[in-house]
N, C-alpha and C. Protein backbone atom coordinates (compact mmCIF):
# COMPACT_ATOMS: atom_id res chain seq x y z
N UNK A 1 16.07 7.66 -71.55
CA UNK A 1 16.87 7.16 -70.47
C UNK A 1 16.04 6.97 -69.20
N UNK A 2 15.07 7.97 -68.93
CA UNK A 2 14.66 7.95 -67.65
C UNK A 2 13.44 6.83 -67.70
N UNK A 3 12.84 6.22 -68.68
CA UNK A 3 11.65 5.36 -69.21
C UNK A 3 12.74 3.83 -68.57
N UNK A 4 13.69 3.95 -69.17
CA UNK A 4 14.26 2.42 -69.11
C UNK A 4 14.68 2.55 -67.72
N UNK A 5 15.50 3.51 -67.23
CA UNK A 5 15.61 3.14 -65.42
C UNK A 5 14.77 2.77 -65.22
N UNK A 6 13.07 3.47 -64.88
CA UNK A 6 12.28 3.38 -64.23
C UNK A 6 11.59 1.52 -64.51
N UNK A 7 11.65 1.48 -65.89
CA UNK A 7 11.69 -0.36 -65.88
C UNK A 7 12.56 -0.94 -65.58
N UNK A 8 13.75 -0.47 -65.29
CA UNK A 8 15.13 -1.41 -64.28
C UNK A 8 14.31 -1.82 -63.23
N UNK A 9 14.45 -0.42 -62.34
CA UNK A 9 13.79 -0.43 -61.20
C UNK A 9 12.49 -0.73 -60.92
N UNK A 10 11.71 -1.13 -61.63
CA UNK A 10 10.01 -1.83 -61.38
C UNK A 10 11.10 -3.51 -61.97
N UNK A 11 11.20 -4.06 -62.19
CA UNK A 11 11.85 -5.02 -62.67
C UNK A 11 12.30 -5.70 -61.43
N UNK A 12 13.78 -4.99 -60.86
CA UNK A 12 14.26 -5.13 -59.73
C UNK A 12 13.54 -5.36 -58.57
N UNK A 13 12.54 -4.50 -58.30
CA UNK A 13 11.49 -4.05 -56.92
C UNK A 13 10.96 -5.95 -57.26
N UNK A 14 9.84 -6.16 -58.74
CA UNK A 14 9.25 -6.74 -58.34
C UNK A 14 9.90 -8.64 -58.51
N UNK A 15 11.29 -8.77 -58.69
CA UNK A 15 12.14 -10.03 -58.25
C UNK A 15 12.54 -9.62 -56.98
N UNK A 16 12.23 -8.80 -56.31
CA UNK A 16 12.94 -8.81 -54.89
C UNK A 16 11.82 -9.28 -54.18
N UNK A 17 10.81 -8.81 -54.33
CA UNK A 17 9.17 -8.85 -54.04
C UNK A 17 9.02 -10.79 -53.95
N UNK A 18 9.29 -11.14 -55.28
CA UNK A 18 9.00 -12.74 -55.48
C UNK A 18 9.80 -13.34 -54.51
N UNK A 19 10.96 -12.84 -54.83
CA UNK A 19 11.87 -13.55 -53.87
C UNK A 19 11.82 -14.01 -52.65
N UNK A 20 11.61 -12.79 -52.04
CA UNK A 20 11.07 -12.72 -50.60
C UNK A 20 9.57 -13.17 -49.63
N UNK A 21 8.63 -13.60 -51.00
CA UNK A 21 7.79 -14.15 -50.80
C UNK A 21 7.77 -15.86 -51.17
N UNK A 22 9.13 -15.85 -51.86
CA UNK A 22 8.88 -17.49 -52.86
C UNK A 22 9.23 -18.72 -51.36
N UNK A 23 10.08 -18.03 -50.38
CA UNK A 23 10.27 -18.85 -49.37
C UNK A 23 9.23 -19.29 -48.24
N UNK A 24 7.82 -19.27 -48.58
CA UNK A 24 6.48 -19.55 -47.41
C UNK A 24 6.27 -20.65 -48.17
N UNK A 25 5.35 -21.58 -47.53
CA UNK A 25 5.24 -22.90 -47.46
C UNK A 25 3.65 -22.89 -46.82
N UNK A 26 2.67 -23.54 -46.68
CA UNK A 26 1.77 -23.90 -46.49
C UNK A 26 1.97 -24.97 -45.68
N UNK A 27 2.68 -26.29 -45.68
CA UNK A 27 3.32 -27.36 -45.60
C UNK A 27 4.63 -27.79 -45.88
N UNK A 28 5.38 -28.58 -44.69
CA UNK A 28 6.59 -29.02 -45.42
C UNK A 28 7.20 -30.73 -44.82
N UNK A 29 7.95 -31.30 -44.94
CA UNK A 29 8.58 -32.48 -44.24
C UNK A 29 9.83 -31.83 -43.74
N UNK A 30 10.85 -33.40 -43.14
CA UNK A 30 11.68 -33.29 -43.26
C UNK A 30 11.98 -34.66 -44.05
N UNK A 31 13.48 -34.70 -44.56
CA UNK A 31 13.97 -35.84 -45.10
C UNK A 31 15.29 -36.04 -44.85
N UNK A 32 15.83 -37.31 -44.86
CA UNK A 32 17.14 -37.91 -44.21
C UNK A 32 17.36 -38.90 -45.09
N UNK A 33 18.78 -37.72 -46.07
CA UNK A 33 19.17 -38.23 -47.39
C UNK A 33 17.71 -38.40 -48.29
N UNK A 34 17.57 -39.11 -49.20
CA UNK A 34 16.13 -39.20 -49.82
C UNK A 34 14.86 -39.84 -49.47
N UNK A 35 14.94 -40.18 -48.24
CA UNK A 35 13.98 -40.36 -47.59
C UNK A 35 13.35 -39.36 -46.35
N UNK A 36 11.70 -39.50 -46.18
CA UNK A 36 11.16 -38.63 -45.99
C UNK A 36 11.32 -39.35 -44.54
N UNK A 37 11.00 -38.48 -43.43
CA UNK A 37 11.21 -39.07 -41.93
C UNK A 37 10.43 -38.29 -41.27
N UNK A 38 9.03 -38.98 -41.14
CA UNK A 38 8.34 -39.01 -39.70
C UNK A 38 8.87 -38.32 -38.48
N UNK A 39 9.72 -38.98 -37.75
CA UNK A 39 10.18 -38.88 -36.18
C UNK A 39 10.90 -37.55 -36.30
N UNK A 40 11.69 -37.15 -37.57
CA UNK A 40 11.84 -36.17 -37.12
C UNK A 40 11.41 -34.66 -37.81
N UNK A 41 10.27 -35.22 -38.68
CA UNK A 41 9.34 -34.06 -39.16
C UNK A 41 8.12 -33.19 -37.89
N UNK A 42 7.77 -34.73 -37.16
CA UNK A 42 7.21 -34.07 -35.46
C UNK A 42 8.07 -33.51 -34.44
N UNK A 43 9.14 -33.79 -34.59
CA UNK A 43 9.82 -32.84 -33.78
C UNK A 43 10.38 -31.46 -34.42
N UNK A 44 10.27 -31.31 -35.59
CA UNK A 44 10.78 -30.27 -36.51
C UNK A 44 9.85 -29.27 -35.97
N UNK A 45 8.50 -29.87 -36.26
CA UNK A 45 7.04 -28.82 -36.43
C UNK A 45 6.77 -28.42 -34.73
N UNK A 46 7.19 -29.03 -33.77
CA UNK A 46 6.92 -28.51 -32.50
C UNK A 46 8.38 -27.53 -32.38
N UNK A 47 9.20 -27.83 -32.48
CA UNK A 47 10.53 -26.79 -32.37
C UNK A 47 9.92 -25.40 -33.26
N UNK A 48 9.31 -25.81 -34.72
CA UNK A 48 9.38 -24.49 -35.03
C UNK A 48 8.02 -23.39 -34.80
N UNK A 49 6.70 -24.28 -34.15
CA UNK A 49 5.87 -24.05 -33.35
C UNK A 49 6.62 -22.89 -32.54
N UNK A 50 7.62 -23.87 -31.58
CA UNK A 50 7.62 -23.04 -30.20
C UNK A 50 8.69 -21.86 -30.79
N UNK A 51 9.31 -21.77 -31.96
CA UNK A 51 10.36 -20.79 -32.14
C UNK A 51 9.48 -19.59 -32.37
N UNK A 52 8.31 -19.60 -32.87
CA UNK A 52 7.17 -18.48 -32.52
C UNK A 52 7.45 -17.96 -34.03
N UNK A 53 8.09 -18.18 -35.37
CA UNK A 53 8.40 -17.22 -36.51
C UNK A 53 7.03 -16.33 -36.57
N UNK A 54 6.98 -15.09 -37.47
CA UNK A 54 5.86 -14.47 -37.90
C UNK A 54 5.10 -15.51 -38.67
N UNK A 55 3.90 -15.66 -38.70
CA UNK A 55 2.96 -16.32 -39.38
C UNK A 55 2.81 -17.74 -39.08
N UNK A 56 3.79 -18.24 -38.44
CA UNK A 56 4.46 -19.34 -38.05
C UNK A 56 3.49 -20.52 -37.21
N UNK A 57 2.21 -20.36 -37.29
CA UNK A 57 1.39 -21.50 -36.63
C UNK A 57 1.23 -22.35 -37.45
N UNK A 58 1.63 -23.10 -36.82
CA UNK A 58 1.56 -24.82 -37.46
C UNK A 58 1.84 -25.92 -36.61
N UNK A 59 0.93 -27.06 -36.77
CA UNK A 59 0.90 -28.39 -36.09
C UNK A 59 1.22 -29.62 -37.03
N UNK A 60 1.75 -30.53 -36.63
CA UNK A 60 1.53 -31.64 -37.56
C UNK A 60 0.37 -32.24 -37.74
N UNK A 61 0.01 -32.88 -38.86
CA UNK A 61 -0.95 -33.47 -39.77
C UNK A 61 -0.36 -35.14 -39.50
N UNK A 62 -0.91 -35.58 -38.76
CA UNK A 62 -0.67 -37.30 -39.02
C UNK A 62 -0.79 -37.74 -40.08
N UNK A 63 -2.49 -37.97 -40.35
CA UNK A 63 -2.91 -38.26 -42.50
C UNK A 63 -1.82 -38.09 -42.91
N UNK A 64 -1.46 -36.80 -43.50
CA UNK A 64 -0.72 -36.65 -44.51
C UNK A 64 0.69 -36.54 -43.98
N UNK A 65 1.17 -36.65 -42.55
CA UNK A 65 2.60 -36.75 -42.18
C UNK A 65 3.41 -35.60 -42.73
N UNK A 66 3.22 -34.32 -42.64
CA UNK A 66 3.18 -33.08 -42.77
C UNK A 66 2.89 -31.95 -41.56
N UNK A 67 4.12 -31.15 -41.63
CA UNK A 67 3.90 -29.83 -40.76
C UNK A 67 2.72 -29.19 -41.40
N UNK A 68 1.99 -28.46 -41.00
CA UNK A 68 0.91 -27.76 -42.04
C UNK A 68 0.36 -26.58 -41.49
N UNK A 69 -0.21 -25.34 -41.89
CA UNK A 69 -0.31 -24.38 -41.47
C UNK A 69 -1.51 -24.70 -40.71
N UNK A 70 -1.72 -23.72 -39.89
CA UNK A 70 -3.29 -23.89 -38.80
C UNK A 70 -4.33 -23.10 -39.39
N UNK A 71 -4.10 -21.80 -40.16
CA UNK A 71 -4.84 -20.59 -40.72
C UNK A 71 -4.70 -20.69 -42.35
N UNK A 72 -4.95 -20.20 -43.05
CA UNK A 72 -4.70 -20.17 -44.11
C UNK A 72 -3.26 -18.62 -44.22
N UNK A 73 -3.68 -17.86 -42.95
CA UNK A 73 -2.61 -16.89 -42.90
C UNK A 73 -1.78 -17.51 -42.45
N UNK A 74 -1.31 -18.63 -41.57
CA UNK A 74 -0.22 -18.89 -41.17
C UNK A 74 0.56 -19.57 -42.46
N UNK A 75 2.08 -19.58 -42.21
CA UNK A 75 2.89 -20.06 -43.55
C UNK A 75 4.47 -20.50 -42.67
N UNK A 76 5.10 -20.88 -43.59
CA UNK A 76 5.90 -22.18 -42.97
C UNK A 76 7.46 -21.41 -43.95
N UNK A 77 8.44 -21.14 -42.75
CA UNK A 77 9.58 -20.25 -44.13
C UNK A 77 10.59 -21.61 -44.13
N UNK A 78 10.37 -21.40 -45.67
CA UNK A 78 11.96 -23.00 -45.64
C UNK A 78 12.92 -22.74 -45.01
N UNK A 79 13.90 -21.88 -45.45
CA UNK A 79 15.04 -21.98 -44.44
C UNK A 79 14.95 -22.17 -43.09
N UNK A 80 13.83 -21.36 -42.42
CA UNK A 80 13.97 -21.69 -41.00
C UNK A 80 13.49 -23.31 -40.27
N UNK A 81 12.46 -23.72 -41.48
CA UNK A 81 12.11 -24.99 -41.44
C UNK A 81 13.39 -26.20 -41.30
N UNK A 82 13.87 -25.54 -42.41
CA UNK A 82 15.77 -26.75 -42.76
C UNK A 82 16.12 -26.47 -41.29
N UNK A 83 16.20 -25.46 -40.86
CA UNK A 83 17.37 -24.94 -39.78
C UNK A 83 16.74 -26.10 -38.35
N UNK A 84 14.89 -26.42 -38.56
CA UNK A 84 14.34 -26.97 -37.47
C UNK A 84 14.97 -28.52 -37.49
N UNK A 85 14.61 -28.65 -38.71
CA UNK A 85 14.47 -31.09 -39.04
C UNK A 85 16.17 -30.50 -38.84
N UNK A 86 17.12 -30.29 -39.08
CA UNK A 86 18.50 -29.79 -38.82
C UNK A 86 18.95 -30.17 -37.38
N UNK A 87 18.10 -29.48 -36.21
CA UNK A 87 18.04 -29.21 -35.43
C UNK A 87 17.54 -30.50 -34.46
N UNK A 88 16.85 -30.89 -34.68
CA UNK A 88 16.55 -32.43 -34.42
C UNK A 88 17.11 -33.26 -34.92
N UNK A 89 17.80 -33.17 -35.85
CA UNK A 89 19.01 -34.43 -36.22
C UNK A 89 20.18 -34.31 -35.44
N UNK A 90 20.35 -33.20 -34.72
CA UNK A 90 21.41 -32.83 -34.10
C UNK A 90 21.29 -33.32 -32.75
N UNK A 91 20.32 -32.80 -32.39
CA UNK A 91 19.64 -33.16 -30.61
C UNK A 91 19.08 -34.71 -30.31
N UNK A 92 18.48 -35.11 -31.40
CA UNK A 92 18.21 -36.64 -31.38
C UNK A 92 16.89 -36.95 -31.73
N UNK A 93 15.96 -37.85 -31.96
CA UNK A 93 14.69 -38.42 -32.40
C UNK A 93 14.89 -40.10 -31.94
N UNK A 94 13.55 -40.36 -31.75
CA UNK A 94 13.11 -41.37 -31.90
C UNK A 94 13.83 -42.17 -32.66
N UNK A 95 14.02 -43.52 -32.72
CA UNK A 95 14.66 -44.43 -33.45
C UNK A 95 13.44 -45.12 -33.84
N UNK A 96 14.01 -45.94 -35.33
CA UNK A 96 12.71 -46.55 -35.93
C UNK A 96 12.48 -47.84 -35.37
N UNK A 97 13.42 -48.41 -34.67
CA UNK A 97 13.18 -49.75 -34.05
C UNK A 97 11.96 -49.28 -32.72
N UNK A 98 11.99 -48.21 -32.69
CA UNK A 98 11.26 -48.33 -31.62
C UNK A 98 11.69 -48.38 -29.64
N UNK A 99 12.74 -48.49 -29.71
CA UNK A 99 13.38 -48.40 -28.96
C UNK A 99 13.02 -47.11 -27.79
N UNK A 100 13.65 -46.99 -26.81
CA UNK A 100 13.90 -46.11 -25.93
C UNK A 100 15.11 -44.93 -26.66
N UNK A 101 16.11 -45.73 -26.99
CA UNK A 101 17.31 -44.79 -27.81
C UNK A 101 17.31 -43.61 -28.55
N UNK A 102 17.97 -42.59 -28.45
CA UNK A 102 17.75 -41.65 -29.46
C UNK A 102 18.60 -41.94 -30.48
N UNK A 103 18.06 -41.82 -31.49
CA UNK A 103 18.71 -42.02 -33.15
C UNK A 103 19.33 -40.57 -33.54
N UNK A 104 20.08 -40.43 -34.40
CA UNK A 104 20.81 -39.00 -34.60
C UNK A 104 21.09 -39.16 -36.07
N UNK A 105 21.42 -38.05 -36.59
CA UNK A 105 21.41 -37.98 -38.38
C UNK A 105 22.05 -36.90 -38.64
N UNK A 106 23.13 -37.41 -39.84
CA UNK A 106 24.08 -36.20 -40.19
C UNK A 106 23.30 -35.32 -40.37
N UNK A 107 23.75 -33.78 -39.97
CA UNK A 107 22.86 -32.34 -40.59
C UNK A 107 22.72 -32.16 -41.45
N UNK A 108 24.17 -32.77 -42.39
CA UNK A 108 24.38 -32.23 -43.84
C UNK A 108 23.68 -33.19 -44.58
N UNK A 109 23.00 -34.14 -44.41
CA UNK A 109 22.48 -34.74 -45.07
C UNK A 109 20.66 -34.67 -44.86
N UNK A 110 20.41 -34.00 -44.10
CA UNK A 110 19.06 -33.94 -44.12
C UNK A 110 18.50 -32.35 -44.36
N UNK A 111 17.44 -32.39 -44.76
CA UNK A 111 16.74 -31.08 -45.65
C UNK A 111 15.20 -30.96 -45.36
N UNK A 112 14.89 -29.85 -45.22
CA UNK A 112 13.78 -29.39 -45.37
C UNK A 112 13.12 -29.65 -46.80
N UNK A 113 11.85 -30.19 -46.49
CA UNK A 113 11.17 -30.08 -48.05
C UNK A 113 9.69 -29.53 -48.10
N UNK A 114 9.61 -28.80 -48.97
CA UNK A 114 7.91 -27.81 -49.13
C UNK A 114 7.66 -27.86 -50.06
């Protein structure tokens, strides 16, 4: 009895372990519906810049049009990432015409991607 708890519990420990690590990112976008979006992947990555998370340094990458870590220690958490491109669909971005206008985008339709 006490052999098989103790593999419950190493079992348990180490999916909680994955879990809690499976959400870092190296890199991520944002996207609006199935398309990937620029205007408001740079405003994602400076919002979540300035939100300061642990590990959380990161700048955008023009080349590759990607938030991206600055360190190899720094790392990028999805949810809080969704919560950023979210957050700028809400407040407004750039429009693709180019315009002066701010463009806006359902929340529920746009997502974080890593």
């Amino acid at each position: 009895m006490q052999f098989s708890t103790n593999i419950t519990s190493l079992f348990a420990m180490a999916l909680f372990v994955s879990s809690s690590m499976a959400d870092r990112h190296s890199s991520c976008t944002c996207h609006n519906g199935d398309s990937y979006n620029w205007r408001i992947t740079t405003l994602a990555c400076t919002k979540y810049a300035e939100a300061a998370f642990g590990n959380g340094n990161v700048a955008y990458e023009t080349p590759s049009g990607r938030c991206t870590q600055v360190t190899p220690d720094d790392n990028i958490m999805g949810d809080q990432w969704e919560e950023a491109c979210r957050a700028v669909a809400q407040s407004g971005f750039q429009c693709a015409d180019g315009s002066d206008n701010k463009c806006y985008a359902n929340t529920q339709a746009v997502r974080g991607s890593c």
